[in-house]
Protein backbone atom coordinates (compact mmCIF):
# COMPACT_ATOMS: atom_id res chain seq x y z
CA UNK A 1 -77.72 -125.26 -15.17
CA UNK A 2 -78.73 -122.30 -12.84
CA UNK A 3 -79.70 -124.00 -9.36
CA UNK A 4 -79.76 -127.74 -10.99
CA UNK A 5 -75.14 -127.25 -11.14
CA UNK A 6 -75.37 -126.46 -7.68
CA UNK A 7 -76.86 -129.28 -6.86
CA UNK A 8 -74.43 -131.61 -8.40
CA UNK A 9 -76.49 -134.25 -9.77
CA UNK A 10 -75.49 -137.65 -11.24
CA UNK A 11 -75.90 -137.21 -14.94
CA UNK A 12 -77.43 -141.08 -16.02
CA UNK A 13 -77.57 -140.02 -19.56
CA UNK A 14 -76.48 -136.91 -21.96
CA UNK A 15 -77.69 -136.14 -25.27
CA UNK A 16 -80.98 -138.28 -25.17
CA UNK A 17 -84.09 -137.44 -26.42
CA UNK A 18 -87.78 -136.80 -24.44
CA UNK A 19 -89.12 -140.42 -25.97
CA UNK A 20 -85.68 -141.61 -24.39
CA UNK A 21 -86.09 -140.02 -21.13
CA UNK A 22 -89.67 -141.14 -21.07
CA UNK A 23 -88.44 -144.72 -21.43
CA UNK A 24 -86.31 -144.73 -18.94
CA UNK A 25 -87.74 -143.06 -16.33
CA UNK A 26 -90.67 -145.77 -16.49
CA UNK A 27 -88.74 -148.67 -17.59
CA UNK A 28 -86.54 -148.35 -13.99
CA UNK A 29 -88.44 -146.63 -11.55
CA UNK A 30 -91.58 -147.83 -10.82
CA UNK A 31 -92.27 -144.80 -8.50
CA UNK A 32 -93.09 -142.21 -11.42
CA UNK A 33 -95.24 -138.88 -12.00
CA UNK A 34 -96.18 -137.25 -15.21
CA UNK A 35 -95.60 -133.28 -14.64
CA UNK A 36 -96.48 -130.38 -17.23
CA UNK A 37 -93.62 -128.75 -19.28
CA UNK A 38 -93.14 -126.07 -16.98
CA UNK A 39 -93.49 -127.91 -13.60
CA UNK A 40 -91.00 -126.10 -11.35
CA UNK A 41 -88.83 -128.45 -10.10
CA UNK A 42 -85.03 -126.99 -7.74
CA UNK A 43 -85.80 -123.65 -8.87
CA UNK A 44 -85.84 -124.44 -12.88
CA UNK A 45 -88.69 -125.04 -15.14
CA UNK A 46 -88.51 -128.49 -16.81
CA UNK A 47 -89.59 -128.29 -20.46
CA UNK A 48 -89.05 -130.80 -23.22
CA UNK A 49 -92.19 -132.57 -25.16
CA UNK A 50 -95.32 -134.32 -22.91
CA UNK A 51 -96.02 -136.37 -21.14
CA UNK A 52 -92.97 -135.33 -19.08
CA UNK A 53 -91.90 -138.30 -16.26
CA UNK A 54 -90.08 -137.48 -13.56
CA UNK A 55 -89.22 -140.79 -11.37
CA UNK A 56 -88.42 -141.30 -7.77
CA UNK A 57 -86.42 -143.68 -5.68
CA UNK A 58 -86.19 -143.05 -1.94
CA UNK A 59 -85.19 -139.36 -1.52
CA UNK A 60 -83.76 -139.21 -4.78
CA UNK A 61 -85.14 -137.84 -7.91
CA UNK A 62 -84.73 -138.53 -11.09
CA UNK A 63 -85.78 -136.01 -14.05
CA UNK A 64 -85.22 -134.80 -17.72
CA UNK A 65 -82.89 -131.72 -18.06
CA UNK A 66 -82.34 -129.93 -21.09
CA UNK A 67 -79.83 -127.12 -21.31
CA UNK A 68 -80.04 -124.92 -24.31
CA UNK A 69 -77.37 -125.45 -27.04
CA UNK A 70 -76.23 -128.63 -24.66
CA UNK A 71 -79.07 -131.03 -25.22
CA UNK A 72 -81.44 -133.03 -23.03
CA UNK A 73 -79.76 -134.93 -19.97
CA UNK A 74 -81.70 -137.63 -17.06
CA UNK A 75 -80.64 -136.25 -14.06
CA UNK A 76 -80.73 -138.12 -10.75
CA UNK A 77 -80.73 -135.48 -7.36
CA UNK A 78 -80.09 -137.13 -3.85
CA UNK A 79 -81.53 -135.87 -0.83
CA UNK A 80 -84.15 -133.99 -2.64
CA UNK A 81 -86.91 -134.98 0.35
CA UNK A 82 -88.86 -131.78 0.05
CA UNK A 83 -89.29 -132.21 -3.92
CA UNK A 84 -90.51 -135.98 -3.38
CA UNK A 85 -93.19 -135.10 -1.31
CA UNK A 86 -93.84 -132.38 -3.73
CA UNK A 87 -94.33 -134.95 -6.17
CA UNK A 88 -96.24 -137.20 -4.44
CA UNK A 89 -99.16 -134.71 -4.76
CA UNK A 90 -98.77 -134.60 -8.15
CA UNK A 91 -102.06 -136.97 -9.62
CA UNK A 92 -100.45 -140.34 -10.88
């Protein structure tokens, strides 16, 4: 997972799909932001289909991972306080 492993995130789910990570992004963070596939997020493009949520709670955030010939996992990174204010630019 290039610069995503090294970050050892909690995986909350494995072998979902985008409608599912859409879902539950918004269903349990209220803090959320719609991003581009693309949107450069630890040093890795997220891709997948749009709209594309990536939630926050805190410092943490919480995103859609897909890792090719792995699937599609919902990744939650602590400590990430640079990328939250990153995506607190982002238009809600």
């Amino acid at each position: 997972m290039g610069c995503v492993e090294a970050r050892r995130c909690e995986v909350l789910a494995s072998q979902v799909t985008f409608s599912e990570c859409r879902e539950y992004i918004i269903g349990n963070f209220p803090e959320h932001y719609q991003v581009e596939p693309g949107y450069h997020l630890f040093d890795v493009y997220i891709i997948g289909v749009p709209p594309i949520f990536v939630g926050v709670e805190g410092d943490d955030v919480i995103f859609p991972y897909t890792k090719p010939c792995h699937g599609t996992f919902i990744l939650r990174a602590r400590g990430a306080t640079e990328e939250v204010a990153r995506l607190r630019t982002v238009p809600r």
